[in-house]
N, C-alpha and C. Protein backbone atom coordinates (compact mmCIF):
# COMPACT_ATOMS: atom_id res chain seq x y z
N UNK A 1 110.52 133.84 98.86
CA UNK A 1 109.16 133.82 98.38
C UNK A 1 108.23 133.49 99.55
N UNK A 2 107.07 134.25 99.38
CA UNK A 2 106.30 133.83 100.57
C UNK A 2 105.13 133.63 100.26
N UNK A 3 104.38 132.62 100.55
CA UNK A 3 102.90 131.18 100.22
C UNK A 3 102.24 132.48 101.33
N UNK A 4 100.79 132.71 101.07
CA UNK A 4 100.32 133.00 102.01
C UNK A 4 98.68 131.96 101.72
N UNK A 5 98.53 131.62 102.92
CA UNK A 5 96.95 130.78 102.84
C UNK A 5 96.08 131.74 103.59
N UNK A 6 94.26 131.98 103.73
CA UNK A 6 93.12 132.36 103.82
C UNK A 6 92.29 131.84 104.35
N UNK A 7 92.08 131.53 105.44
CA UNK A 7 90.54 130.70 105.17
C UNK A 7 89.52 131.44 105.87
N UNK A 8 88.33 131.13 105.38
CA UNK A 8 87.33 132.18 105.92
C UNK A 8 86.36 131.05 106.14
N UNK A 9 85.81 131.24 107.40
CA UNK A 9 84.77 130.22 107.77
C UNK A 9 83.54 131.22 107.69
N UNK A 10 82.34 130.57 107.12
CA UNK A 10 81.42 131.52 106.98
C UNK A 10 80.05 131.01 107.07
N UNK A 11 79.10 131.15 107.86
CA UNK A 11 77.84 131.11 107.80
C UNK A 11 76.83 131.73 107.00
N UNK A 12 75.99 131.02 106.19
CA UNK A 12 75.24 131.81 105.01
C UNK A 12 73.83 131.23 105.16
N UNK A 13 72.90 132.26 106.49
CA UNK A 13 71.74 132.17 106.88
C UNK A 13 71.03 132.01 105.73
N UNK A 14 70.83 132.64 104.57
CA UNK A 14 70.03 132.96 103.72
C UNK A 14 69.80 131.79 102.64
N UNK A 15 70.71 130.69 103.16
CA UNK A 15 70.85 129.45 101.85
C UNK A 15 69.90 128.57 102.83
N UNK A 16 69.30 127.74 101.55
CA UNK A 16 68.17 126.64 102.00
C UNK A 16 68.15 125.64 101.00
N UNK A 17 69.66 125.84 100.43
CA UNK A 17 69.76 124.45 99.50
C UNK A 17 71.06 124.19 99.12
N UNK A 18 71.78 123.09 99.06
CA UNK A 18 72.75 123.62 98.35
C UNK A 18 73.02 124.03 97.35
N UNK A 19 72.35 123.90 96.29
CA UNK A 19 72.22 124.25 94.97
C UNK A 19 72.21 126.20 94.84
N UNK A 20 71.40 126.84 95.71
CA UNK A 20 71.73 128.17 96.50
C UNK A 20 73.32 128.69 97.13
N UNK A 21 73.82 127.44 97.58
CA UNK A 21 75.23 127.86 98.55
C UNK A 21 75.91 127.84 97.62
N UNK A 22 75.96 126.93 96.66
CA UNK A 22 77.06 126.80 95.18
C UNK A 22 76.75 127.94 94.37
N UNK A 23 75.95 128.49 94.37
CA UNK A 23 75.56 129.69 93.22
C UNK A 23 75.99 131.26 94.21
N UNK A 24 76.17 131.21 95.27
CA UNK A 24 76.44 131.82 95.51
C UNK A 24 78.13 131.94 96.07
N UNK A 25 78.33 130.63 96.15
CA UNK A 25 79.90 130.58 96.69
C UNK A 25 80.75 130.96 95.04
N UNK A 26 80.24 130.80 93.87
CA UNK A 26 80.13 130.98 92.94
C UNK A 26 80.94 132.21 92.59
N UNK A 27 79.38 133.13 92.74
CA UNK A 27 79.56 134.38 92.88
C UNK A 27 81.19 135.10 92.97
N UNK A 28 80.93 133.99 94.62
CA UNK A 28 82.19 135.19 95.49
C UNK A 28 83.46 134.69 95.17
N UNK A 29 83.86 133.15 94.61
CA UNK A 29 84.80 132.80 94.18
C UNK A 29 84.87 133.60 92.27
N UNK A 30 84.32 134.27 91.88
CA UNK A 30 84.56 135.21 90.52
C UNK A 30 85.33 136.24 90.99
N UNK A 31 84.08 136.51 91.79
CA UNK A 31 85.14 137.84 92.01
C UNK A 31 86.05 138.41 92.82
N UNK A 32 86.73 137.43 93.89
CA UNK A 32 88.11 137.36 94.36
C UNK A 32 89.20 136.82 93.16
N UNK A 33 88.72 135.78 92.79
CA UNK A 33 89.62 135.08 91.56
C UNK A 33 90.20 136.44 90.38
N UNK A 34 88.93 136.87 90.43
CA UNK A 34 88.88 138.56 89.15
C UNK A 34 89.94 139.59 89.18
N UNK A 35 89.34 139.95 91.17
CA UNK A 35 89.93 141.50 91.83
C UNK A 35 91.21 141.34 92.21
N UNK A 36 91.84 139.98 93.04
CA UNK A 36 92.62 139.63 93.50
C UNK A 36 93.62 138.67 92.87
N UNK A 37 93.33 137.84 92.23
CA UNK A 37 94.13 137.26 91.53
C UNK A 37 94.75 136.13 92.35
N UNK A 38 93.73 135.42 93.28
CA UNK A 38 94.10 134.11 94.12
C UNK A 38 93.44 133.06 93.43
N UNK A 39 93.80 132.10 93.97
CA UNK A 39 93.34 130.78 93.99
C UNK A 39 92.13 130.30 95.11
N UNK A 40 91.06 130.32 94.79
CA UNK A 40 90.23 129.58 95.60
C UNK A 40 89.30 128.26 95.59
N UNK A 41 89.29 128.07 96.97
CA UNK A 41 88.67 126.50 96.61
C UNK A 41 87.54 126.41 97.86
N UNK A 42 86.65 125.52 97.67
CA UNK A 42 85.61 125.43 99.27
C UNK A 42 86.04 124.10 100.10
N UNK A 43 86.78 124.29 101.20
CA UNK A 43 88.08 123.20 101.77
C UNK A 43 86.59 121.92 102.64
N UNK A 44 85.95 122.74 103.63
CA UNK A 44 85.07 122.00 104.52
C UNK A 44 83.08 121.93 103.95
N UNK A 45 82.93 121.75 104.75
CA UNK A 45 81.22 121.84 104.47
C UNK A 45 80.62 121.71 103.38
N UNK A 46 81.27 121.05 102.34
CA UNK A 46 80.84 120.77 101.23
C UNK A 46 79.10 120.43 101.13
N UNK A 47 78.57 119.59 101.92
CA UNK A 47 77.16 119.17 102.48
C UNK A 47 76.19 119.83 103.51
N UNK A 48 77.02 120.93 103.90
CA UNK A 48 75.33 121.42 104.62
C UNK A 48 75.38 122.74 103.53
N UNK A 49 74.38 122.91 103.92
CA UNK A 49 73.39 124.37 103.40
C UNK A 49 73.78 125.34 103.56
N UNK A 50 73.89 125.89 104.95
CA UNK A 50 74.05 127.62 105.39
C UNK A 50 75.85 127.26 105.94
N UNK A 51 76.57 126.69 105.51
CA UNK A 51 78.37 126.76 106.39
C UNK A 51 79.16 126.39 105.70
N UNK A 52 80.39 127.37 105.50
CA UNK A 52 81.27 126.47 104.41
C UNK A 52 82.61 127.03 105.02
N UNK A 53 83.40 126.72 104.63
CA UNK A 53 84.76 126.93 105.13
C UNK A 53 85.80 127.21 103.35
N UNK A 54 86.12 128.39 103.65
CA UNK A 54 86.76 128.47 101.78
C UNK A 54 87.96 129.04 102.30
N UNK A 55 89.14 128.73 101.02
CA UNK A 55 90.47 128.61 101.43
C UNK A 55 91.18 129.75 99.80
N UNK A 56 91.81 130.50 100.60
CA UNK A 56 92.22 131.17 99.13
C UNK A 56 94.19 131.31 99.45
N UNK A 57 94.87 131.46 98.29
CA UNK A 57 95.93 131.45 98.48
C UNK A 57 96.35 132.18 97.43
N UNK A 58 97.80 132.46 98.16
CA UNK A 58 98.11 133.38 96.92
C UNK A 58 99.99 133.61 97.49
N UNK A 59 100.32 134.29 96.46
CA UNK A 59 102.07 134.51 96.56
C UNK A 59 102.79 135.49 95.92
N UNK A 60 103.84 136.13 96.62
CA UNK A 60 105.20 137.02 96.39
C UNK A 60 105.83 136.91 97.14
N UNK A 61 106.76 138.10 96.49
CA UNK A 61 108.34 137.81 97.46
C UNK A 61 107.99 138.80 98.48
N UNK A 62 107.32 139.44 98.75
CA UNK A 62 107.30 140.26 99.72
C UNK A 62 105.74 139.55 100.61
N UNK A 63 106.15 139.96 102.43
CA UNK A 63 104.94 139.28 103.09
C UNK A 63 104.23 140.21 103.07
N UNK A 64 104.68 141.83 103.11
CA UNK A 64 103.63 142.80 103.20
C UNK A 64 103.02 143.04 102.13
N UNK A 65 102.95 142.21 101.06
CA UNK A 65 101.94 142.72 99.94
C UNK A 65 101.18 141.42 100.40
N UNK A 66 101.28 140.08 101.08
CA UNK A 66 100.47 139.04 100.97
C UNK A 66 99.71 139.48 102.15
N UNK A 67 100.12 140.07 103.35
CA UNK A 67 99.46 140.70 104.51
C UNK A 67 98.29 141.54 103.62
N UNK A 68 98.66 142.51 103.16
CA UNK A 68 97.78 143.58 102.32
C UNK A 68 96.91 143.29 101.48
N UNK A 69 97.10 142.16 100.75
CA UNK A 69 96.09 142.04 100.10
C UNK A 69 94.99 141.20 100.76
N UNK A 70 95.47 139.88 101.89
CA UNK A 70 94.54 139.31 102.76
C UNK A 70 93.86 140.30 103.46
N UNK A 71 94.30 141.62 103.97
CA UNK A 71 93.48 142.22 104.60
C UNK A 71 92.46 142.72 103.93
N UNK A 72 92.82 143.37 102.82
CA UNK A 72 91.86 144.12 102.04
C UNK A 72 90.13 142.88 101.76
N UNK A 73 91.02 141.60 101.25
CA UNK A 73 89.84 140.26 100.85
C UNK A 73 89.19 140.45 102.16
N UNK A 74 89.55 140.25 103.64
CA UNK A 74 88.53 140.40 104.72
C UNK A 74 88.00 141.06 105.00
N UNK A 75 88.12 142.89 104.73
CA UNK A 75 86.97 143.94 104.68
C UNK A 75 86.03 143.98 103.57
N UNK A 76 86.67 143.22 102.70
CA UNK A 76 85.64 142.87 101.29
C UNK A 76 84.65 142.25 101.63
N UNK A 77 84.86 140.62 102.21
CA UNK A 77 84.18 139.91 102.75
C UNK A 77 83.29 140.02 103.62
N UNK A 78 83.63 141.13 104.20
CA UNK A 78 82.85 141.29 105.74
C UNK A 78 81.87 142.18 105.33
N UNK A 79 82.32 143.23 104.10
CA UNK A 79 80.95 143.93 103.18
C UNK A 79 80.46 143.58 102.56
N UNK A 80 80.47 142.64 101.54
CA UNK A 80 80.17 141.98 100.51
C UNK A 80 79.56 140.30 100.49
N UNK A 81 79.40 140.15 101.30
CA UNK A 81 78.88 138.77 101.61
C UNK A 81 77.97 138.52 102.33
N UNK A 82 76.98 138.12 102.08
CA UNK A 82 75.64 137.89 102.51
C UNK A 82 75.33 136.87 103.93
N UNK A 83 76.20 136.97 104.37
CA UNK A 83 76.50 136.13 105.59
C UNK A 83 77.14 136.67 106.84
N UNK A 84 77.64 136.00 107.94
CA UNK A 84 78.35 136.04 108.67
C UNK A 84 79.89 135.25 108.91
N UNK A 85 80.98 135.73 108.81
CA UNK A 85 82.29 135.37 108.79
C UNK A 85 82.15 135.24 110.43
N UNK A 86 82.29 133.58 110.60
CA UNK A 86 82.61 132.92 111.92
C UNK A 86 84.03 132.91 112.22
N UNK A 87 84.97 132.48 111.35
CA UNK A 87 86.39 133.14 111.58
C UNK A 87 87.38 133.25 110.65
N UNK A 88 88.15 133.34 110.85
CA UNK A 88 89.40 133.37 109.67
C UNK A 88 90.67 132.99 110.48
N UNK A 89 91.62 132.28 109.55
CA UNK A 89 93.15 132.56 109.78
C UNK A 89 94.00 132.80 108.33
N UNK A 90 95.19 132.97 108.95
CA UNK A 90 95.96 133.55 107.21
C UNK A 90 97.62 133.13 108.37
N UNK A 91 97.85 132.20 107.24
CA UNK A 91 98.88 131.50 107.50
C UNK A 91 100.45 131.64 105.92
N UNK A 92 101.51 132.07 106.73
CA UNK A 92 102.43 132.25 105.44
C UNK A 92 103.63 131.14 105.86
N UNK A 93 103.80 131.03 104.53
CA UNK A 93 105.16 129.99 104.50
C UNK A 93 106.08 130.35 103.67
């Protein structure tokens, strides 16, 4: 069986509150949770405004479906998100 972890560090110019960053981290935690069928959570930056660090995970027995589907979430992300993705890693166990 293979754990695969996500994290996407992300800058979100367009927030000027947090009450804005939660409604929108919101958003994007629906509809990965929806399309993909991971687990997500917001790991760092809980307190500023425009930066958060979010962690998604997910699992099978095969690594190339956990490779495949992390890839697919980061071209999602990189279209679909109103920000800038500062970095990522994807870690399997």
């Amino acid at each position: 069986m293979v754990i695969g972890f996500l994290f996407l560090d992300i800058y979100l110019p367009c927030c000027h509150s947090l009450k804005e960053k939660r409604k929108r981290l919101q958003s994007i935690r629906d509809r990965f949770k929806n399309k993909h069928n991971v687990a997500f959570a917001e790991l760092e930056y809980q307190n500023k405004w425009q930066r958060t660090r979010i962690g998604m995970v997910t699992l099978n027995t095969e690594k190339k479906v956990v490779e495949s589907l992390f890839h697919k979430i980061l071209q999602e992300s990189e279209d679909t998100i109103d920000g800038e993705i500062i970095d990522y890693q994807i870690r399997y166990f």
